[in-house]
N, C-alpha and C. Protein backbone atom coordinates (compact mmCIF):
# COMPACT_ATOMS: atom_id res chain seq x y z
N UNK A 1 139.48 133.18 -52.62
CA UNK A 1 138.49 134.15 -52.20
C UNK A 1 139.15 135.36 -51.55
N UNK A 2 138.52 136.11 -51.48
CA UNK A 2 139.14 137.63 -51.30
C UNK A 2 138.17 138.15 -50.12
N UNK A 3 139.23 137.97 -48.68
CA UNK A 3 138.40 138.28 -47.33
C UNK A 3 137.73 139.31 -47.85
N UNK A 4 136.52 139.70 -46.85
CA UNK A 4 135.40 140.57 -46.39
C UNK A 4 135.15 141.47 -47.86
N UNK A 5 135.20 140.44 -48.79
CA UNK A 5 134.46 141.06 -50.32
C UNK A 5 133.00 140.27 -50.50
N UNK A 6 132.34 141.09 -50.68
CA UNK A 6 130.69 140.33 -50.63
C UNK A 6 130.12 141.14 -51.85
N UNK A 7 128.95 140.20 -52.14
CA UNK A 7 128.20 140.34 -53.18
C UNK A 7 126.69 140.70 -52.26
N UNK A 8 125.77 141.30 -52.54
CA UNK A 8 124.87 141.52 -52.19
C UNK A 8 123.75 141.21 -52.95
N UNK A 9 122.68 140.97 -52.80
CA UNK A 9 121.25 140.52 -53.84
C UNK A 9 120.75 141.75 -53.75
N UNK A 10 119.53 141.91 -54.42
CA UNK A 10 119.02 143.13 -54.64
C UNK A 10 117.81 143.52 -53.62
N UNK A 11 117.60 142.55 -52.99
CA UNK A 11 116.84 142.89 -51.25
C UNK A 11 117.41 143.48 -50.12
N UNK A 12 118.53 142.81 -50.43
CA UNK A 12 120.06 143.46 -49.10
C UNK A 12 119.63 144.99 -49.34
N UNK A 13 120.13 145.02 -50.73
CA UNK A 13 120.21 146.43 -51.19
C UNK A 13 118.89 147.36 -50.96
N UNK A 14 117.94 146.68 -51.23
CA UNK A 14 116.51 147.86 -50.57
C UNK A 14 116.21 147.55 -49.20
N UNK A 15 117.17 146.57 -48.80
CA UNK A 15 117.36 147.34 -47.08
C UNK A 15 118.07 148.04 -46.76
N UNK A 16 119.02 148.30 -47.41
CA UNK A 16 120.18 149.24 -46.83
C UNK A 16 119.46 150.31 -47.12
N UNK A 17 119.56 150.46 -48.66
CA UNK A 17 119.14 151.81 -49.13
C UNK A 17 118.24 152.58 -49.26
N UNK A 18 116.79 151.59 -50.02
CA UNK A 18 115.27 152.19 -49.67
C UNK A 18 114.72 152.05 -48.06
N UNK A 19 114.63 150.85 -47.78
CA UNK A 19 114.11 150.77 -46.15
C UNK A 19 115.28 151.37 -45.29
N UNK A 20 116.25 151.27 -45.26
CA UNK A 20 117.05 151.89 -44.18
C UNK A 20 116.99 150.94 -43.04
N UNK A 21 116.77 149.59 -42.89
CA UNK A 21 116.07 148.81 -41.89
C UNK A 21 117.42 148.50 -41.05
N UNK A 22 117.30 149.28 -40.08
CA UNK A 22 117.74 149.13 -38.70
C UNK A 22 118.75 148.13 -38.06
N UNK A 23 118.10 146.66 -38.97
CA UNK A 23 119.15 145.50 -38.48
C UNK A 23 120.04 145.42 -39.73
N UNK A 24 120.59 146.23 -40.94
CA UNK A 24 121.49 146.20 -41.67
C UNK A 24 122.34 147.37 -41.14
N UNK A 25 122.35 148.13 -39.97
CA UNK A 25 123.25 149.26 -39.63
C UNK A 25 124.62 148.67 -39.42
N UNK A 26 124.68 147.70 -39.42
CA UNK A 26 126.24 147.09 -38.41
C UNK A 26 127.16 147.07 -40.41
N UNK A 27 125.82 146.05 -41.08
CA UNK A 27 126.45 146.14 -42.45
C UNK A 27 126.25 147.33 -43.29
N UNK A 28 125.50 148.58 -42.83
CA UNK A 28 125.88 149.62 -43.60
C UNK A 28 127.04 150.60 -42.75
N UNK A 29 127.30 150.35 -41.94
CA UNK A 29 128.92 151.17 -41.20
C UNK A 29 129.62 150.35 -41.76
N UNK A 30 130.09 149.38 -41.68
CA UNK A 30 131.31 148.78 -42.69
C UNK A 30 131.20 148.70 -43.83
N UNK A 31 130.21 148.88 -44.51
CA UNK A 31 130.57 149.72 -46.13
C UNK A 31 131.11 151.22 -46.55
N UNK A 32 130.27 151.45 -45.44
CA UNK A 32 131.07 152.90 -45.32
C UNK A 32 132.39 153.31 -44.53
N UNK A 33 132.37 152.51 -43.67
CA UNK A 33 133.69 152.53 -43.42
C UNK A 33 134.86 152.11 -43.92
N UNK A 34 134.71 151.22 -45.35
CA UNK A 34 135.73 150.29 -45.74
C UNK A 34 136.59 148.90 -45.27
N UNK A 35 135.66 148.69 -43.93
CA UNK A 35 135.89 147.34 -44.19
C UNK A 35 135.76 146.27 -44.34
N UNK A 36 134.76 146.55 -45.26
CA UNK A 36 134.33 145.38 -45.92
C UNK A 36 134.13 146.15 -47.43
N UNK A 37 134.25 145.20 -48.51
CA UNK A 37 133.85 145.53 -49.58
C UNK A 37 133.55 144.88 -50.37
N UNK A 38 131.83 145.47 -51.17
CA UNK A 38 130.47 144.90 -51.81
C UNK A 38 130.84 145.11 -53.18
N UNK A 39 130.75 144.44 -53.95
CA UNK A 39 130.95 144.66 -55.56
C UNK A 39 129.33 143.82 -56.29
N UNK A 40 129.30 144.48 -57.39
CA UNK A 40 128.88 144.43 -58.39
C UNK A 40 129.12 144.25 -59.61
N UNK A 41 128.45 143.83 -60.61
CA UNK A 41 128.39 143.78 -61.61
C UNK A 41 127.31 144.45 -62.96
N UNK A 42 127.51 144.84 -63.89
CA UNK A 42 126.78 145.66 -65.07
C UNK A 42 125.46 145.23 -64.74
N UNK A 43 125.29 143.92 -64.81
CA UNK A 43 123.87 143.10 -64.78
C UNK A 43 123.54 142.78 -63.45
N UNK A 44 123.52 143.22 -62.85
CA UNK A 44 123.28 143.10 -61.18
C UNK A 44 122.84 144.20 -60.53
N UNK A 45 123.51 145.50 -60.78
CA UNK A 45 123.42 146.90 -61.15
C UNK A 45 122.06 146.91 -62.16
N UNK A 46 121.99 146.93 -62.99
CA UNK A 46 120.82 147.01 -63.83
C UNK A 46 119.61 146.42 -63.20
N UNK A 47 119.80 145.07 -62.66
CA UNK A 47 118.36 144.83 -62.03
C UNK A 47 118.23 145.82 -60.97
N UNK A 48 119.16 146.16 -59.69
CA UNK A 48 119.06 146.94 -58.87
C UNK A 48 118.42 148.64 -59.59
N UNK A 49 118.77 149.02 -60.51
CA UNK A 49 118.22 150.25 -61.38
C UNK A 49 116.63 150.13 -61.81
N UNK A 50 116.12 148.91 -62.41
CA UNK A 50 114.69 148.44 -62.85
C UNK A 50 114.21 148.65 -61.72
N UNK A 51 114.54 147.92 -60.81
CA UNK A 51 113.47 147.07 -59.13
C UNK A 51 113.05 148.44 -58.74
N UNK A 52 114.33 149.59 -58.63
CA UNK A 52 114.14 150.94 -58.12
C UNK A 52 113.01 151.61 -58.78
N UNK A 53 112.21 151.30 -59.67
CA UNK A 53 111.27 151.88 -60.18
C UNK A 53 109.96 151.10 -60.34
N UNK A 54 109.89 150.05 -59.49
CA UNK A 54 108.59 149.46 -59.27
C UNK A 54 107.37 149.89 -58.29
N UNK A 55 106.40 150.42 -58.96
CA UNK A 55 105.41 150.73 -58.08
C UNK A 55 105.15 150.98 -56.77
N UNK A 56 105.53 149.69 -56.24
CA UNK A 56 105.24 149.43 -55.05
C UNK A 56 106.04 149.88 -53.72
N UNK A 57 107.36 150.60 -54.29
CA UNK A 57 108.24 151.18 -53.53
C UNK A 57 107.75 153.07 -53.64
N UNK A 58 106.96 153.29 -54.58
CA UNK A 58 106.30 154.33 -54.70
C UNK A 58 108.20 155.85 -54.28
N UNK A 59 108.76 155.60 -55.07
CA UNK A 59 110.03 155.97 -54.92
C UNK A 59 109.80 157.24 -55.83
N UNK A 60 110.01 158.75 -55.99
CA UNK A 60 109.93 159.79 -56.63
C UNK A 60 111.19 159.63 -56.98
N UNK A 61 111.82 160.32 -57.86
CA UNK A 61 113.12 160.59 -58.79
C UNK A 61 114.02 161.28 -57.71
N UNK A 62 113.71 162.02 -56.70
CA UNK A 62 114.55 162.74 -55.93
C UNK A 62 115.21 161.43 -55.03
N UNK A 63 114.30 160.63 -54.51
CA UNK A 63 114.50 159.75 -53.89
C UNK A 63 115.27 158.08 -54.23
N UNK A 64 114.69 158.53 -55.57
CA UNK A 64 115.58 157.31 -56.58
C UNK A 64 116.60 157.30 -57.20
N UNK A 65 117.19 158.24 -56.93
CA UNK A 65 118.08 159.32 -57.01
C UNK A 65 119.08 159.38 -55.76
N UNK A 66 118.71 159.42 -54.61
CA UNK A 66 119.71 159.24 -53.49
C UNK A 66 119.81 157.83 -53.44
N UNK A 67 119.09 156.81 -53.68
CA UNK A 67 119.69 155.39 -53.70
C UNK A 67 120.55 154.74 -54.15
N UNK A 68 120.55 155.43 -55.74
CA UNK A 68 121.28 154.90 -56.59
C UNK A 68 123.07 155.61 -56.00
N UNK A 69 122.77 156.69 -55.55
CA UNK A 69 124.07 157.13 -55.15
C UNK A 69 124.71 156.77 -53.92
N UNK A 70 123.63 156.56 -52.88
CA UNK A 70 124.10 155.41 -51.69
C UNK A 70 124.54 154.32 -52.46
N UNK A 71 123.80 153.44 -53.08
CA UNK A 71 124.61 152.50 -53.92
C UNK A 71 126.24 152.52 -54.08
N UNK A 72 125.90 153.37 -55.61
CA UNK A 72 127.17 153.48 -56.15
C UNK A 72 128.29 154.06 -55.37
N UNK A 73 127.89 154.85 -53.98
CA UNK A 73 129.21 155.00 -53.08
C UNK A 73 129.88 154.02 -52.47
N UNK A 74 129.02 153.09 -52.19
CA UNK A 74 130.16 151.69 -51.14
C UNK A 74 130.20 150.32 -51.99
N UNK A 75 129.34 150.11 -53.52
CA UNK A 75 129.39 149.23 -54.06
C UNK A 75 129.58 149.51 -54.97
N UNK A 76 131.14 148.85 -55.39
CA UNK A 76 132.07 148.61 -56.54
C UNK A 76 131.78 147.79 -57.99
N UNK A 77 131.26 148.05 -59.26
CA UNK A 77 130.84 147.52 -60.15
C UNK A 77 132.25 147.28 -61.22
N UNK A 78 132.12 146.30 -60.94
CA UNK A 78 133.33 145.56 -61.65
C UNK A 78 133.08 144.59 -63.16
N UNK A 79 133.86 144.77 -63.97
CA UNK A 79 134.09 144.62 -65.10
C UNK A 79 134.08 143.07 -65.17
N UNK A 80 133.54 142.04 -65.22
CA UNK A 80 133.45 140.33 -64.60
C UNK A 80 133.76 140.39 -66.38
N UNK A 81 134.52 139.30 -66.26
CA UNK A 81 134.90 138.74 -68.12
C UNK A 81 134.52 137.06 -67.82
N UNK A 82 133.45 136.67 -67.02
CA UNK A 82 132.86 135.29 -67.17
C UNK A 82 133.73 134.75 -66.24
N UNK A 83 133.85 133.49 -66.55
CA UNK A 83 133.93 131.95 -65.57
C UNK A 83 135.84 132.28 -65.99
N UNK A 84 136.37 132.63 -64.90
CA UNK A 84 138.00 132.57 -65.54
C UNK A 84 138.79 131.26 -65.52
N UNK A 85 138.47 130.21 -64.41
CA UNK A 85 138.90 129.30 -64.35
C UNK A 85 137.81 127.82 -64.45
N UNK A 86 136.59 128.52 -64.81
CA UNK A 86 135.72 127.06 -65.58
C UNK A 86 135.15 126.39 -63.87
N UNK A 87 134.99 127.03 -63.23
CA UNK A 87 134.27 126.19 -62.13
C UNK A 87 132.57 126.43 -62.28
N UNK A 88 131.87 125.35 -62.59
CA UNK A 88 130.22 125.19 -62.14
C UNK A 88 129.70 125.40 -61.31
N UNK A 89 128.93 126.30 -61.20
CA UNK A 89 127.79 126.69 -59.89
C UNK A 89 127.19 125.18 -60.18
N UNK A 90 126.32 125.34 -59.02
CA UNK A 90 125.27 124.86 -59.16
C UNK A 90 123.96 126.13 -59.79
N UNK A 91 122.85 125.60 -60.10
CA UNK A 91 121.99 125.88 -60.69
C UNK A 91 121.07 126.67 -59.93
N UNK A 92 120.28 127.98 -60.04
CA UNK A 92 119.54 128.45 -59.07
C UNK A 92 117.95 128.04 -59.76
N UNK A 93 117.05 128.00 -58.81
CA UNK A 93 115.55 127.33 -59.57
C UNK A 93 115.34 128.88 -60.22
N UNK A 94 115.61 130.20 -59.61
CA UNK A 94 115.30 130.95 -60.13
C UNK A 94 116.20 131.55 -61.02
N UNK A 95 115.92 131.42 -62.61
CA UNK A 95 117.04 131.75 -63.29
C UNK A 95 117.76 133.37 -63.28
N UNK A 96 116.41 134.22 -62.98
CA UNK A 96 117.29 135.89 -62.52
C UNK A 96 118.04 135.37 -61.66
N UNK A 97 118.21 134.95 -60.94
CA UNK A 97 119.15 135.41 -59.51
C UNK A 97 120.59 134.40 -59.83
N UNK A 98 120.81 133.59 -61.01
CA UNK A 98 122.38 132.94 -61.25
C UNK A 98 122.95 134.16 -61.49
N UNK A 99 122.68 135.14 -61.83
CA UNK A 99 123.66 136.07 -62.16
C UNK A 99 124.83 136.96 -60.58
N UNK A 100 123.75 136.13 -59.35
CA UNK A 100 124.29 136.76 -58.52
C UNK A 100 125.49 135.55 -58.34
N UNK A 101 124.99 134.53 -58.32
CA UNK A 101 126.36 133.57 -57.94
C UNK A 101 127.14 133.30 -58.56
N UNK A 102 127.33 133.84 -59.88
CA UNK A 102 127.74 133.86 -61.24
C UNK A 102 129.09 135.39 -60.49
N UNK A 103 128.22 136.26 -60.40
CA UNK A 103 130.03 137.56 -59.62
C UNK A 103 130.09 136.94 -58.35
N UNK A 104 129.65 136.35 -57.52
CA UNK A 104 130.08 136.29 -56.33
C UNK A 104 131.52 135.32 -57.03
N UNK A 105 131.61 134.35 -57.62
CA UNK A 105 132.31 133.15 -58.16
C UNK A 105 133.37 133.98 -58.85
N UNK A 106 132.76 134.99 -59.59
CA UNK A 106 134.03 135.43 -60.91
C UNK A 106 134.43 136.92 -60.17
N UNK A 107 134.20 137.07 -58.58
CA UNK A 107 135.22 138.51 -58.66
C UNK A 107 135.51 137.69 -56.86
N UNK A 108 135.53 136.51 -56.93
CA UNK A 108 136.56 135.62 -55.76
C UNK A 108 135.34 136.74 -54.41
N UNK A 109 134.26 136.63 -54.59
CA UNK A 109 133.78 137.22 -53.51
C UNK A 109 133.91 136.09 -52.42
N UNK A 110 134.06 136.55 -50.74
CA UNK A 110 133.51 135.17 -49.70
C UNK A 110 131.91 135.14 -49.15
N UNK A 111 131.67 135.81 -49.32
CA UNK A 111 130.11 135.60 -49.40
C UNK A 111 129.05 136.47 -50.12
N UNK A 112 128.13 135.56 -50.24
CA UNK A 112 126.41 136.50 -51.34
C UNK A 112 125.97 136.20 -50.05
N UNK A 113 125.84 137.87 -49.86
CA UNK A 113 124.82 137.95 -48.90
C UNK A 113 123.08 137.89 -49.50
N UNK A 114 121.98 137.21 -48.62
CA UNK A 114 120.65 137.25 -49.42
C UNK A 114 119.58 137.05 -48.81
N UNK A 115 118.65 137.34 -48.65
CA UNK A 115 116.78 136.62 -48.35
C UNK A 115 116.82 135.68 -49.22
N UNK A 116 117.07 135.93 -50.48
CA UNK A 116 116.37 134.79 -51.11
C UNK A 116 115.91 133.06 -51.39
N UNK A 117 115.64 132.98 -50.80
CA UNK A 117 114.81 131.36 -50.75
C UNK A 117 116.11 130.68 -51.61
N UNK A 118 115.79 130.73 -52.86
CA UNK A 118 116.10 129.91 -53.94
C UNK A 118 117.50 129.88 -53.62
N UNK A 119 118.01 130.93 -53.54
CA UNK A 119 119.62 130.97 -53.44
C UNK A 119 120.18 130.38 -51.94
N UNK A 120 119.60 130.65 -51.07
CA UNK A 120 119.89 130.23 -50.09
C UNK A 120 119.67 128.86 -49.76
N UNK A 121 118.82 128.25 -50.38
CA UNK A 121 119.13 126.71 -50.55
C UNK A 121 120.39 125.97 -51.43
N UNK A 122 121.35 127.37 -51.68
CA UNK A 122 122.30 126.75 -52.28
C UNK A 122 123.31 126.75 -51.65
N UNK A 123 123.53 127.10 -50.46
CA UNK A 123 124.44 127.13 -49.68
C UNK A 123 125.28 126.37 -49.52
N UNK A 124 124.59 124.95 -49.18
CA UNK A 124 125.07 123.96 -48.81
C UNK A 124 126.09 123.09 -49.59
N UNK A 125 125.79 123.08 -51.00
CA UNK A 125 126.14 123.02 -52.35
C UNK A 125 127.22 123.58 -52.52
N UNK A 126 127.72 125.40 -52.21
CA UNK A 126 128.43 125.92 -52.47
C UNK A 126 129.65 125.43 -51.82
N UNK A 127 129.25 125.35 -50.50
CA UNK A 127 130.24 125.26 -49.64
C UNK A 127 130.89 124.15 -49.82
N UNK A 128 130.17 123.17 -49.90
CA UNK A 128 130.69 121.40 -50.70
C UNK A 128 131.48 121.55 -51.33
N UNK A 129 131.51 122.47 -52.46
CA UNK A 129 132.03 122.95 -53.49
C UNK A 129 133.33 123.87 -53.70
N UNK A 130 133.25 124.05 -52.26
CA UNK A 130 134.49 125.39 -52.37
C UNK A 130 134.58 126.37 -52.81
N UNK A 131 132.96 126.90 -52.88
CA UNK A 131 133.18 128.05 -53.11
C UNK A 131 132.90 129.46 -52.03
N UNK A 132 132.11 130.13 -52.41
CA UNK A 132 132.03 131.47 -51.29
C UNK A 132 130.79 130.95 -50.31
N UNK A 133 130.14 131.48 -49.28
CA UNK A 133 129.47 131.34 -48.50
C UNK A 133 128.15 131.60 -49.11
N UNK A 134 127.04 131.59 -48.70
CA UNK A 134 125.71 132.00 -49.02
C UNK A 134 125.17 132.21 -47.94
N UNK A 135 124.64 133.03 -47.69
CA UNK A 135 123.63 133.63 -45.83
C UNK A 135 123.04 134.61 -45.88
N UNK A 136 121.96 134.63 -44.94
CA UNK A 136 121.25 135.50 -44.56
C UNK A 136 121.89 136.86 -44.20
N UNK A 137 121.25 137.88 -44.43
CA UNK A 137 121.96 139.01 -43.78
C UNK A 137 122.11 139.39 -42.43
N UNK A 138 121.51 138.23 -42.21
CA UNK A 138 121.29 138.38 -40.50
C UNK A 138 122.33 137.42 -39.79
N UNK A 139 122.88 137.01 -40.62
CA UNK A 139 124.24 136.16 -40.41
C UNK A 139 125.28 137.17 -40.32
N UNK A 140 125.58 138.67 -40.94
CA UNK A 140 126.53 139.03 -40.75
C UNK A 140 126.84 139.72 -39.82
N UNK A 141 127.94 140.05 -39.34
CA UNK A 141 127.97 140.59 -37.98
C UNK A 141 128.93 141.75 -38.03
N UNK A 142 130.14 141.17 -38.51
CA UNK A 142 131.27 142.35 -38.81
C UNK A 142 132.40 141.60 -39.59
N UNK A 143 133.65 142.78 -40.10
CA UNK A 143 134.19 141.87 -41.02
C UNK A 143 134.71 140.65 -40.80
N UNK A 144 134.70 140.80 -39.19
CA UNK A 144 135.39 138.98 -38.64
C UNK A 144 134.62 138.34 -37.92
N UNK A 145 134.33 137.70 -39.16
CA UNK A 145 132.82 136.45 -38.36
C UNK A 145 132.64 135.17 -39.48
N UNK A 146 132.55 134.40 -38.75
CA UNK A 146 132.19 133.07 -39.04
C UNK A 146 130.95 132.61 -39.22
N UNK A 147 130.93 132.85 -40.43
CA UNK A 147 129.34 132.68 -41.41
C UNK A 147 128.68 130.76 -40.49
N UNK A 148 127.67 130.52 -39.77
CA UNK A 148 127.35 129.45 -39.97
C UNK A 148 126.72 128.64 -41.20
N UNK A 149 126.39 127.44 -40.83
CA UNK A 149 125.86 126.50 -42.43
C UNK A 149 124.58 126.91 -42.26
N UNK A 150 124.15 127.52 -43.53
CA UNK A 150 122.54 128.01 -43.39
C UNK A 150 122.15 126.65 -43.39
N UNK A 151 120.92 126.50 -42.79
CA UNK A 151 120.53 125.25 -42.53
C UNK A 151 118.77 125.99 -43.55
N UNK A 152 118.49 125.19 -43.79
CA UNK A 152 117.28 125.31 -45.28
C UNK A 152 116.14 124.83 -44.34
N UNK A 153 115.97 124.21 -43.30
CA UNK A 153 115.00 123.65 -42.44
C UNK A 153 114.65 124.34 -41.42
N UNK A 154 115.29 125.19 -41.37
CA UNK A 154 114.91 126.58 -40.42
C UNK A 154 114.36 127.88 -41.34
N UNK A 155 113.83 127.49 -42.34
CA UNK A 155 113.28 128.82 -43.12
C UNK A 155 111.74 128.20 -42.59
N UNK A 156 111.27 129.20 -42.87
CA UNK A 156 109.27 128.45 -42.25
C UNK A 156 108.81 129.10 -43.71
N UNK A 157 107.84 128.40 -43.92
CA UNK A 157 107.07 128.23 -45.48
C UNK A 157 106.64 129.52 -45.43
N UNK A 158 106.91 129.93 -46.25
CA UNK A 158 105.60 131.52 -46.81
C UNK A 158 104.22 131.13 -46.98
């Protein structure tokens, strides 16, 4: 794994970038500052490009438009050529979102940062596993920190 390289989901990302939300400032100064660094992939990028044009973010072109370029300034889209050494995820219930643990795995990220439910019940799995971390974004703190074990019994039902 390749210290303070993270993968981000595509919620991280409309906090940083569309909401601007307040408790990702610590993780948007160390993107911009360089030390830490977020990568991507073609197909990860692309959902992040679709989502940007859903209704409900009511986003104009000027504005969808500075995201994509906040984006593409601190997150690195990298060329992934698949599984290089044949290691198995585990399975996400939601099949969009393997693609995130799919680069976190194939560009040696140490953690997917995420909200997401589904993925974040995979944590536990991962880590078993040896692979990168899985957490909340509210887990991160700065580039030197010690991710705890998301615990799945502390999420409260929607």
């Amino acid at each position: 794994m390749i210290p303070n390289r993270l993968v981000l989901d595509t919620n991280v990302c409309l906090d940083l970038f569309v909401f601007r939300d307040p408790r990702r400032a610590a993780l948007a100064a160390a993107l911009q500052d360089g030390s830490i660094e977020a990568v991507t992939c073609a197909d990860c990028r692309n959902e992040w490009l679709a989502v940007l044009h859903y209704a409900c973010f009511a986003l104009d072109e000027t504005r969808r438009a500075q995201c994509i370029a906040q984006f593409d300034a601190v997150i690195r889209c990298l060329e992934i050529e698949g599984n290089p050494q044949g290691a198995v995820l585990p399975r996400c219930s939601d099949k969009d979102d393997q693609k995130f643990l799919e680069l976190a795995r194939d560009s040696n990220a140490s953690v997917l940062l995420t909200k997401d439910r589904a993925l974040l019940k995979l944590a536990g799995k991962c880590r078993r596993a040896g692979f990168f971390a899985i957490a909340d974004p509210q887990a991160w703190q700065s580039p030197v920190y010690a991710l705890p074990v998301y615990d799945i019994n502390s999420i409260e039902s929607s």
